[in-house]
Protein backbone atom coordinates (compact mmCIF):
# COMPACT_ATOMS: atom_id res chain seq x y z
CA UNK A 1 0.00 0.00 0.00
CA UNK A 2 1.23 3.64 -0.97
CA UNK A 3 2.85 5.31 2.50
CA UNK A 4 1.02 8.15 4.74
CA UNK A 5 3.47 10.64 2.72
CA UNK A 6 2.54 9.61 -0.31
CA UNK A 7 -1.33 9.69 -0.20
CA UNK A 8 -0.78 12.90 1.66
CA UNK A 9 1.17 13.94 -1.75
CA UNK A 10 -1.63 13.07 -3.97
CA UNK A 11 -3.99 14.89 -1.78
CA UNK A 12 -1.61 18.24 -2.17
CA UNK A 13 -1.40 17.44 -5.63
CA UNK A 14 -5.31 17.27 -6.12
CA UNK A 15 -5.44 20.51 -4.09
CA UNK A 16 -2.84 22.36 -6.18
CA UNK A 17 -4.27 20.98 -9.43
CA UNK A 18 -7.72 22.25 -8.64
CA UNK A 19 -6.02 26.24 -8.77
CA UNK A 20 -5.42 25.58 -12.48
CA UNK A 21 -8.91 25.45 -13.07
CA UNK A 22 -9.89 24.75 -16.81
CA UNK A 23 -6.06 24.73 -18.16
CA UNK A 24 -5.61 20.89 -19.30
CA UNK A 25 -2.14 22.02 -20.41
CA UNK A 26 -0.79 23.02 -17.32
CA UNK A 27 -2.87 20.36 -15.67
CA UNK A 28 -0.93 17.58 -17.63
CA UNK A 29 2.50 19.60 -16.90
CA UNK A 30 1.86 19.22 -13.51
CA UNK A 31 0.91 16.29 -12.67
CA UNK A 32 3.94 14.66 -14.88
CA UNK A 33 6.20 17.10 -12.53
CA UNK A 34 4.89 15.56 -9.41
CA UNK A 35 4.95 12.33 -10.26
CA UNK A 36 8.79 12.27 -10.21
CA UNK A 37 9.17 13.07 -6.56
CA UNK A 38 6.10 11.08 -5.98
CA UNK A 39 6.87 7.43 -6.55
CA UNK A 40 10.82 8.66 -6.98
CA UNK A 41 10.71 8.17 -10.87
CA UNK A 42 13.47 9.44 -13.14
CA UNK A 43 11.15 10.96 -16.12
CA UNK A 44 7.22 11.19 -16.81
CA UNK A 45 5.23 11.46 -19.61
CA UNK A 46 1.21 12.73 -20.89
CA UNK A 47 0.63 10.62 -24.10
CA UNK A 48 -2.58 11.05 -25.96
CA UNK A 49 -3.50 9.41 -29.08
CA UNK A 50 -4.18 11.22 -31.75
CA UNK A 51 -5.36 9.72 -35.06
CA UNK A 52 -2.81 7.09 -35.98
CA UNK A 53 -0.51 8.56 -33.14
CA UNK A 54 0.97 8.89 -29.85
CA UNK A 55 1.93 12.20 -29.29
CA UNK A 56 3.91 13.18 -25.95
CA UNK A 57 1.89 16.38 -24.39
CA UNK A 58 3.22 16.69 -21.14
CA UNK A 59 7.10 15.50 -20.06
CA UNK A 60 9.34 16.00 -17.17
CA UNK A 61 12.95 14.38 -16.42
CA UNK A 62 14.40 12.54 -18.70
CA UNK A 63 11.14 11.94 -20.60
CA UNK A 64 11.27 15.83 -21.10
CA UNK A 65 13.31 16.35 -24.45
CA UNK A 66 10.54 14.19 -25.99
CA UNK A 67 7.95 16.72 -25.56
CA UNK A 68 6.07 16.70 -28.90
CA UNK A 69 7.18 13.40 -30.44
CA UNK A 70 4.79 11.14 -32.21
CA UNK A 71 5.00 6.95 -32.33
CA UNK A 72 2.89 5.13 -34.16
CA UNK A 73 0.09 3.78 -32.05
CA UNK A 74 0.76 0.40 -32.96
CA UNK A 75 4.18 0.12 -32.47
CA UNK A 76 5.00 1.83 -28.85
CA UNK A 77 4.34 0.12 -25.78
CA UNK A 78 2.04 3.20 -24.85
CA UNK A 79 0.09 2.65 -27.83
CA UNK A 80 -0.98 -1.08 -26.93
CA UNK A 81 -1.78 0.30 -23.30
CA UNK A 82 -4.28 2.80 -25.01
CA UNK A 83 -5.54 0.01 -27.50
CA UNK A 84 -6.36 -2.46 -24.53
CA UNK A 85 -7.79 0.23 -22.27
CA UNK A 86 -4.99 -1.51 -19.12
CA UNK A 87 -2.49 -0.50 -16.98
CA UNK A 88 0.94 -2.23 -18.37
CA UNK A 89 4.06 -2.06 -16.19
CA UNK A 90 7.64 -3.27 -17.99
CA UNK A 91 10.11 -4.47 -15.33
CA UNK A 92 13.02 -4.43 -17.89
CA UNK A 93 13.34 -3.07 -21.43
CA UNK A 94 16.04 -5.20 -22.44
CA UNK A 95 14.12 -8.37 -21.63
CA UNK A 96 10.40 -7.24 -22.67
CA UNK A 97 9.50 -8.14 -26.17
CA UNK A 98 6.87 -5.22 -26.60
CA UNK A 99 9.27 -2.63 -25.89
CA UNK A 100 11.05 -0.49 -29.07
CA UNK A 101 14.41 -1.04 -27.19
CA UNK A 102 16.14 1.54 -29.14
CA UNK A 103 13.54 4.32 -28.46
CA UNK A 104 14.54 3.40 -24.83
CA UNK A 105 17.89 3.59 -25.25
CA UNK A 106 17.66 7.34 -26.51
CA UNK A 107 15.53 7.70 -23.26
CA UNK A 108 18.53 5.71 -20.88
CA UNK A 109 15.31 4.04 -19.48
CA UNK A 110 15.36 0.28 -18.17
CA UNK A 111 11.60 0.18 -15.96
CA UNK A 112 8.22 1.91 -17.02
CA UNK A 113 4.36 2.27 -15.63
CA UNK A 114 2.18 2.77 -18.25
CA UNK A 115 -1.62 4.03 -17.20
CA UNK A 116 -4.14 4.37 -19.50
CA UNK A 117 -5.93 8.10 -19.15
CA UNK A 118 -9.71 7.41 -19.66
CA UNK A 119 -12.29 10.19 -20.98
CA UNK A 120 -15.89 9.37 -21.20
CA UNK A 121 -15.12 5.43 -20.87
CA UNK A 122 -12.72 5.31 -23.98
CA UNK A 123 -8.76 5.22 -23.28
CA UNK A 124 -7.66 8.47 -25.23
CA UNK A 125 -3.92 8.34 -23.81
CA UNK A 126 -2.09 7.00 -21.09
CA UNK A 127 0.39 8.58 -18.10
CA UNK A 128 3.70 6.79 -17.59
CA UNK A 129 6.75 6.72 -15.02
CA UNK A 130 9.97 5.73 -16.31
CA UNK A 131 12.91 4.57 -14.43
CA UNK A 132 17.34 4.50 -15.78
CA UNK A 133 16.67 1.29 -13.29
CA UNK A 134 15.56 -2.26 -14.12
CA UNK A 135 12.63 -3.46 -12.06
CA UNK A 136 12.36 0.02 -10.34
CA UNK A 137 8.75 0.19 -9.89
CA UNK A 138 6.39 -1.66 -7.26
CA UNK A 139 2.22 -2.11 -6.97
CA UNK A 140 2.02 0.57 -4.57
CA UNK A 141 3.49 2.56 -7.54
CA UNK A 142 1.03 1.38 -9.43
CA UNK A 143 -2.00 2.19 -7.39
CA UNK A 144 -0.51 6.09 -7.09
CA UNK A 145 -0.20 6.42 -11.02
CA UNK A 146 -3.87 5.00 -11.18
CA UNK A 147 -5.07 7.76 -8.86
CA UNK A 148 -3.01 10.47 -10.30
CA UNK A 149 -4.70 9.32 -13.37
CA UNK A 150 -8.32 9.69 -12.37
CA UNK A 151 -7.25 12.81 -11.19
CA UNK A 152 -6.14 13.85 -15.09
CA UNK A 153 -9.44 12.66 -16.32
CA UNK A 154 -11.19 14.27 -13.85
CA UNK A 155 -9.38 17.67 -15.41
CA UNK A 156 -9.83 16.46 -19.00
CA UNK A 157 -14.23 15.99 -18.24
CA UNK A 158 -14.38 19.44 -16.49
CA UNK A 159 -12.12 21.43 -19.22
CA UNK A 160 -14.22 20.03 -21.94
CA UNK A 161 -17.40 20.68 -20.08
CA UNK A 162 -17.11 24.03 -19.15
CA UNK A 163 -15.75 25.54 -22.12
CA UNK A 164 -16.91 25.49 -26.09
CA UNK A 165 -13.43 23.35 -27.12
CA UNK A 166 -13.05 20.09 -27.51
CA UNK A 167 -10.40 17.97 -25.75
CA UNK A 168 -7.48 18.31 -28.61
CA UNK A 169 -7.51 22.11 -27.89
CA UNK A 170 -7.49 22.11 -24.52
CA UNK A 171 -4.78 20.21 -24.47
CA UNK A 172 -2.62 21.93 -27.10
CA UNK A 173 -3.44 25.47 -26.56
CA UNK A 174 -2.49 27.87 -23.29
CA UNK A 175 -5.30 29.05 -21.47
CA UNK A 176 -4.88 32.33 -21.59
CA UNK A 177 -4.28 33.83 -24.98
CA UNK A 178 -5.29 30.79 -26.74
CA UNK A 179 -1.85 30.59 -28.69
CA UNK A 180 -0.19 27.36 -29.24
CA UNK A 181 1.53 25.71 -25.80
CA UNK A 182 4.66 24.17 -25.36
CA UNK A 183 3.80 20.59 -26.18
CA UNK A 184 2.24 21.68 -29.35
CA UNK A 185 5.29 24.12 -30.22
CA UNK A 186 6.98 21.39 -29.77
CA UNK A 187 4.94 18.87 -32.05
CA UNK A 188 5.32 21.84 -34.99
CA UNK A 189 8.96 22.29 -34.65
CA UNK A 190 9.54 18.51 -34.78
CA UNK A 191 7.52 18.26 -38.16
CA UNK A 192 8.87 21.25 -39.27
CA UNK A 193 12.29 19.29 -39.26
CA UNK A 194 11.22 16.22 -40.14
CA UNK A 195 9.64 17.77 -43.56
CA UNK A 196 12.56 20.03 -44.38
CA UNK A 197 14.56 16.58 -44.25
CA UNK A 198 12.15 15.63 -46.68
CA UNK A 199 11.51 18.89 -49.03
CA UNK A 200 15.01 20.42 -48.82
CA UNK A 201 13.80 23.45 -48.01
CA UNK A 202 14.12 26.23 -45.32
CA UNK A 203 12.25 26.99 -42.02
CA UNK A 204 13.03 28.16 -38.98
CA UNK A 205 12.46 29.38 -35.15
CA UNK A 206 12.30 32.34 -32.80
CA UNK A 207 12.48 32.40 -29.08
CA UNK A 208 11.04 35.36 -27.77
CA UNK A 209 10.83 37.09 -23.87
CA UNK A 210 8.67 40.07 -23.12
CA UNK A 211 10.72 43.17 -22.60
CA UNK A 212 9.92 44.43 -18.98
CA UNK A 213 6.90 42.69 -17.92
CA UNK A 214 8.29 42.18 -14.08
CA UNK A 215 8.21 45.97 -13.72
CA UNK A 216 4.66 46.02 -15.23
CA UNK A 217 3.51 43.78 -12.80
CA UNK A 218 5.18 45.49 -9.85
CA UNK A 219 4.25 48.65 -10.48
CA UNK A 220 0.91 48.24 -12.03
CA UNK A 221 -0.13 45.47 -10.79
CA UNK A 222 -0.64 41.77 -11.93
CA UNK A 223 -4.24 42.51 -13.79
CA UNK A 224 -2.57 45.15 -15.92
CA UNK A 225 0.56 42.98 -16.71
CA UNK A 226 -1.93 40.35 -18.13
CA UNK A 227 -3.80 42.54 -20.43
CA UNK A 228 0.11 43.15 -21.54
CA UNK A 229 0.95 39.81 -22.72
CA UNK A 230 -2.81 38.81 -24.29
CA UNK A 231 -2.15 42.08 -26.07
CA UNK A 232 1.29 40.98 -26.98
CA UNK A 233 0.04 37.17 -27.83
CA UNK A 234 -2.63 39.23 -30.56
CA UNK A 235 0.05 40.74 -31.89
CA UNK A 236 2.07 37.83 -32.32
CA UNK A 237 -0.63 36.06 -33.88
CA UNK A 238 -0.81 39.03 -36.67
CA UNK A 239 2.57 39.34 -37.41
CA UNK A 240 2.83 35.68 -38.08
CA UNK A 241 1.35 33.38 -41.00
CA UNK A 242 -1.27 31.16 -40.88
CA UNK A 243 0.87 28.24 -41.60
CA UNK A 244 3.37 29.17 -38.72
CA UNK A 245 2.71 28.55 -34.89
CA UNK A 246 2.92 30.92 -32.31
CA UNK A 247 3.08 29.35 -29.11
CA UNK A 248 3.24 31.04 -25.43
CA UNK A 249 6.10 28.73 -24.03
CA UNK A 250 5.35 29.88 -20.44
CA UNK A 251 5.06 33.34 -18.24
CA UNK A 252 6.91 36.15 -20.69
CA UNK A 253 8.93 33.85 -22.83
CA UNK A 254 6.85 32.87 -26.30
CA UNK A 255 8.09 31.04 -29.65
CA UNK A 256 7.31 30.84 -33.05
CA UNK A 257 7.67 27.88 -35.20
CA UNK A 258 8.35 29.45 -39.02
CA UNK A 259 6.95 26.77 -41.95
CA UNK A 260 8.49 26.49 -45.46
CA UNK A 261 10.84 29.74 -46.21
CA UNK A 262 11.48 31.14 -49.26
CA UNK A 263 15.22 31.94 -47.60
CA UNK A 264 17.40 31.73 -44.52
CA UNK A 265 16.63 35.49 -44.58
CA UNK A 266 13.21 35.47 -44.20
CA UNK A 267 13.51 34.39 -40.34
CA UNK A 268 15.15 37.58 -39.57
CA UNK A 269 12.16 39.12 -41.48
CA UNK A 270 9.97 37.25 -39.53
CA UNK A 271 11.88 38.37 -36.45
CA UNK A 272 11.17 42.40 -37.82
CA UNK A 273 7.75 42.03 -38.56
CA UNK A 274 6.90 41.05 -34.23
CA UNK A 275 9.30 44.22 -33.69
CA UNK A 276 7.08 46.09 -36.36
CA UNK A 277 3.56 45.81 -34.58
CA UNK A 278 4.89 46.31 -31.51
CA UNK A 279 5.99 50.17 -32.45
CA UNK A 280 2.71 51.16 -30.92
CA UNK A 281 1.82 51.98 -27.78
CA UNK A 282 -0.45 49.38 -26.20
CA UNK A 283 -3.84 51.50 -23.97
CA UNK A 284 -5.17 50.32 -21.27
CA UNK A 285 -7.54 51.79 -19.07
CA UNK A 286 -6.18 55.46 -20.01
CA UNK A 287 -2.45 54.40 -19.33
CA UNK A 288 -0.12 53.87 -22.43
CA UNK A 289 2.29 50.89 -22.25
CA UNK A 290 4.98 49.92 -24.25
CA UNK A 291 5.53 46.65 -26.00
CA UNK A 292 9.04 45.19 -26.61
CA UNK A 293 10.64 41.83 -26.86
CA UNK A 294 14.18 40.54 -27.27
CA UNK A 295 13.62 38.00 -30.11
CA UNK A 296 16.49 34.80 -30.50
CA UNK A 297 16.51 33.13 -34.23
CA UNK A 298 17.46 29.81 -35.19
CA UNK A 299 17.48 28.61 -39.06
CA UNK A 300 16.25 24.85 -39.98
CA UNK A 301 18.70 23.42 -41.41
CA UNK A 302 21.33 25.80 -41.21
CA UNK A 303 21.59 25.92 -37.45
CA UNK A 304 20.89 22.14 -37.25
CA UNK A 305 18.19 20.03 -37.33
CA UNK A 306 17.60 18.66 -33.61
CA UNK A 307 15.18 20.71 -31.72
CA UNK A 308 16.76 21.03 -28.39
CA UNK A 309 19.94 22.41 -30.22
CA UNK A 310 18.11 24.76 -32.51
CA UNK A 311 15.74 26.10 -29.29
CA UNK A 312 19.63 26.27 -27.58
CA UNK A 313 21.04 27.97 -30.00
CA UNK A 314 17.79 30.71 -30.63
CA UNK A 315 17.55 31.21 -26.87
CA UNK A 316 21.05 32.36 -26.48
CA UNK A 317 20.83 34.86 -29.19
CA UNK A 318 17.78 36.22 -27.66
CA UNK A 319 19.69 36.82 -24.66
CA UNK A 320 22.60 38.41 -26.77
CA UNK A 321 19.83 40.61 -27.72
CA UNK A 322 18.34 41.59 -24.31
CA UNK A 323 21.78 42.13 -22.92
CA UNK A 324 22.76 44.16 -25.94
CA UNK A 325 19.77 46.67 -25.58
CA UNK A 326 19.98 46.78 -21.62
CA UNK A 327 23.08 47.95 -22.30
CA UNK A 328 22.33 50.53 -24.74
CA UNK A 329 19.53 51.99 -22.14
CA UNK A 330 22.10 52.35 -19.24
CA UNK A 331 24.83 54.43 -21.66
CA UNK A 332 22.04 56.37 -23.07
């Protein structure tokens, strides 16, 4: 049986999840989060199915560079959980025949928990643990993930029922400015590799971070600092195509995820166009505010063609360029 500590944990964690309210995103997030420290796992994973799919929407640890990738439903270990609607728990990749050994390799995982995530009776994805250790996980594990699961379908029936979009969106989209999340930037940026492998072609990626939003919020207040960034997230969403993705990656920092370019110059044109529409002052309740935002590029394939290195390489330039203009304010 799970420890005193640990049901206590899932009781915090029900508590905490309930202050999210309708934000299955963040829901998902969290609950992968918790689950490390929970039943001492080394990574986590959301999975939902989508069409032909699995598609990782929530990661943490060393599940966590995943976030976004897709496995065919029937041929991931995940994928039969879904299929069979049952909890599945691997005590040893190396010795379990269902297992695509070298996808868990890449991972360094040896142990998994696999619990399928059910929404109006039908298994639509499934929560896992993952262990680096063989035989890792116990049935007291196994009862925790199962309640830490009703608790995520408990989230997924109340976000669909209390708002006009359907589950996929929820899941995919932040909350608040209804811009592409992380999981979903994520999903984009991995196709957008995969079919510039493919085409030959060019595309790309900004990382971007809100210009003085702390000071908004501290002398303002925190009401006015989020009319700020859904004003910012609409202007994102203009100064971007409809076959790009603009995604708010968390608190001030957003992305964008550029399709097909005609030129490894056109994502520094992209990059002008956000500074463009945010020349204008933004009014709010009779007070003028300022936009600005330090914007990081990367180029697909000329910067490389592994996410984590091409979001590494755009979010240190955007930080060149924040330190380069904090700089220019305090010798002006």
């Amino acid at each position: 049986m799970p420890t005193r500590r640990q049901l206590l944990q899932v009781i915090r964690i029900q508590s905490e999840l309930a202050k999210l309210g309708l934000d299955l995103g963040g829901a998902m997030q969290f609950i992968v989060e918790q689950t490390l420290s929970l039943i001492d796992a080394d990574g986590a994973a959301i999975e939902l199915a989508e069409r032909e799919d699995m598609v990782y929407r929530a990661a943490a640890g060393i599940a966590r560079p995943q976030l976004g990738l897709r496995l065919k439903i029937d041929q991931s270990l995940t994928g039969l959980c879904v299929r069979r609607g049952k909890s599945l728990l691997c005590k040893d990749v190396e010795t379990d025949t269902r297992v695509d050994l070298d996808a868990c390799h890449r991972v360094g995982l040896r142990s998994m928990i696999i619990i399928p995530l059910k929404h109006r009776g039908i298994a639509i994805g499934a929560l896992k643990a993952l262990s680096a250790q063989p035989d890792k996980f116990q049935k007291r594990d196994v009862v925790l993930l199962r309640m830490l699961s009703d608790v995520i379908a408990a989230a997924m029936y109340f976000s669909v029922k209390y708002s006009g979009d359907d589950l996929f969106i929820k899941a995919t989209h932040d909350d608040m400015t209804g811009l592409a999340n992380r999981a979903l930037f994520m999903d984009r940026l991995r196709n957008a590799v995969a079919l510039i492998d493919r085409d030959k072609k060019v595309a790309g990626v900004l990382m971007i971070d809100m210009d003085g939003l702390k000071q908004i919020n501290d002398n303002y207040g925190h009401r006015v600092g989020d009319a700020v960034i859904l004003e910012f997230a609409h202007r994102l969403g203009k100064a971007t195509r409809d076959i790009d993705t603009a995604a708010r990656l968390g608190g001030d920092e957003f992305g964008v995820v550029l399709a097909t370019l005609e030129s490894p110059e056109s994502v520094e044109s992209a990059a002008a166009r956000i500074d463009a529409v945010n020349q204008s002052p933004f009014l709010f309740e009779g007070e003028s505010y300022q936009l600005s935002a330090s914007i990081g590029t990367a180029v697909i394939p000329g910067d490389g063609v592994e996410p984590e290195q091409l979001l590494d390489i755009a979010d240190k330039r955007m930080y060149c360029v924040k330190r380069e203009r904090k700089a220019q304010l305090f010798s002006a």
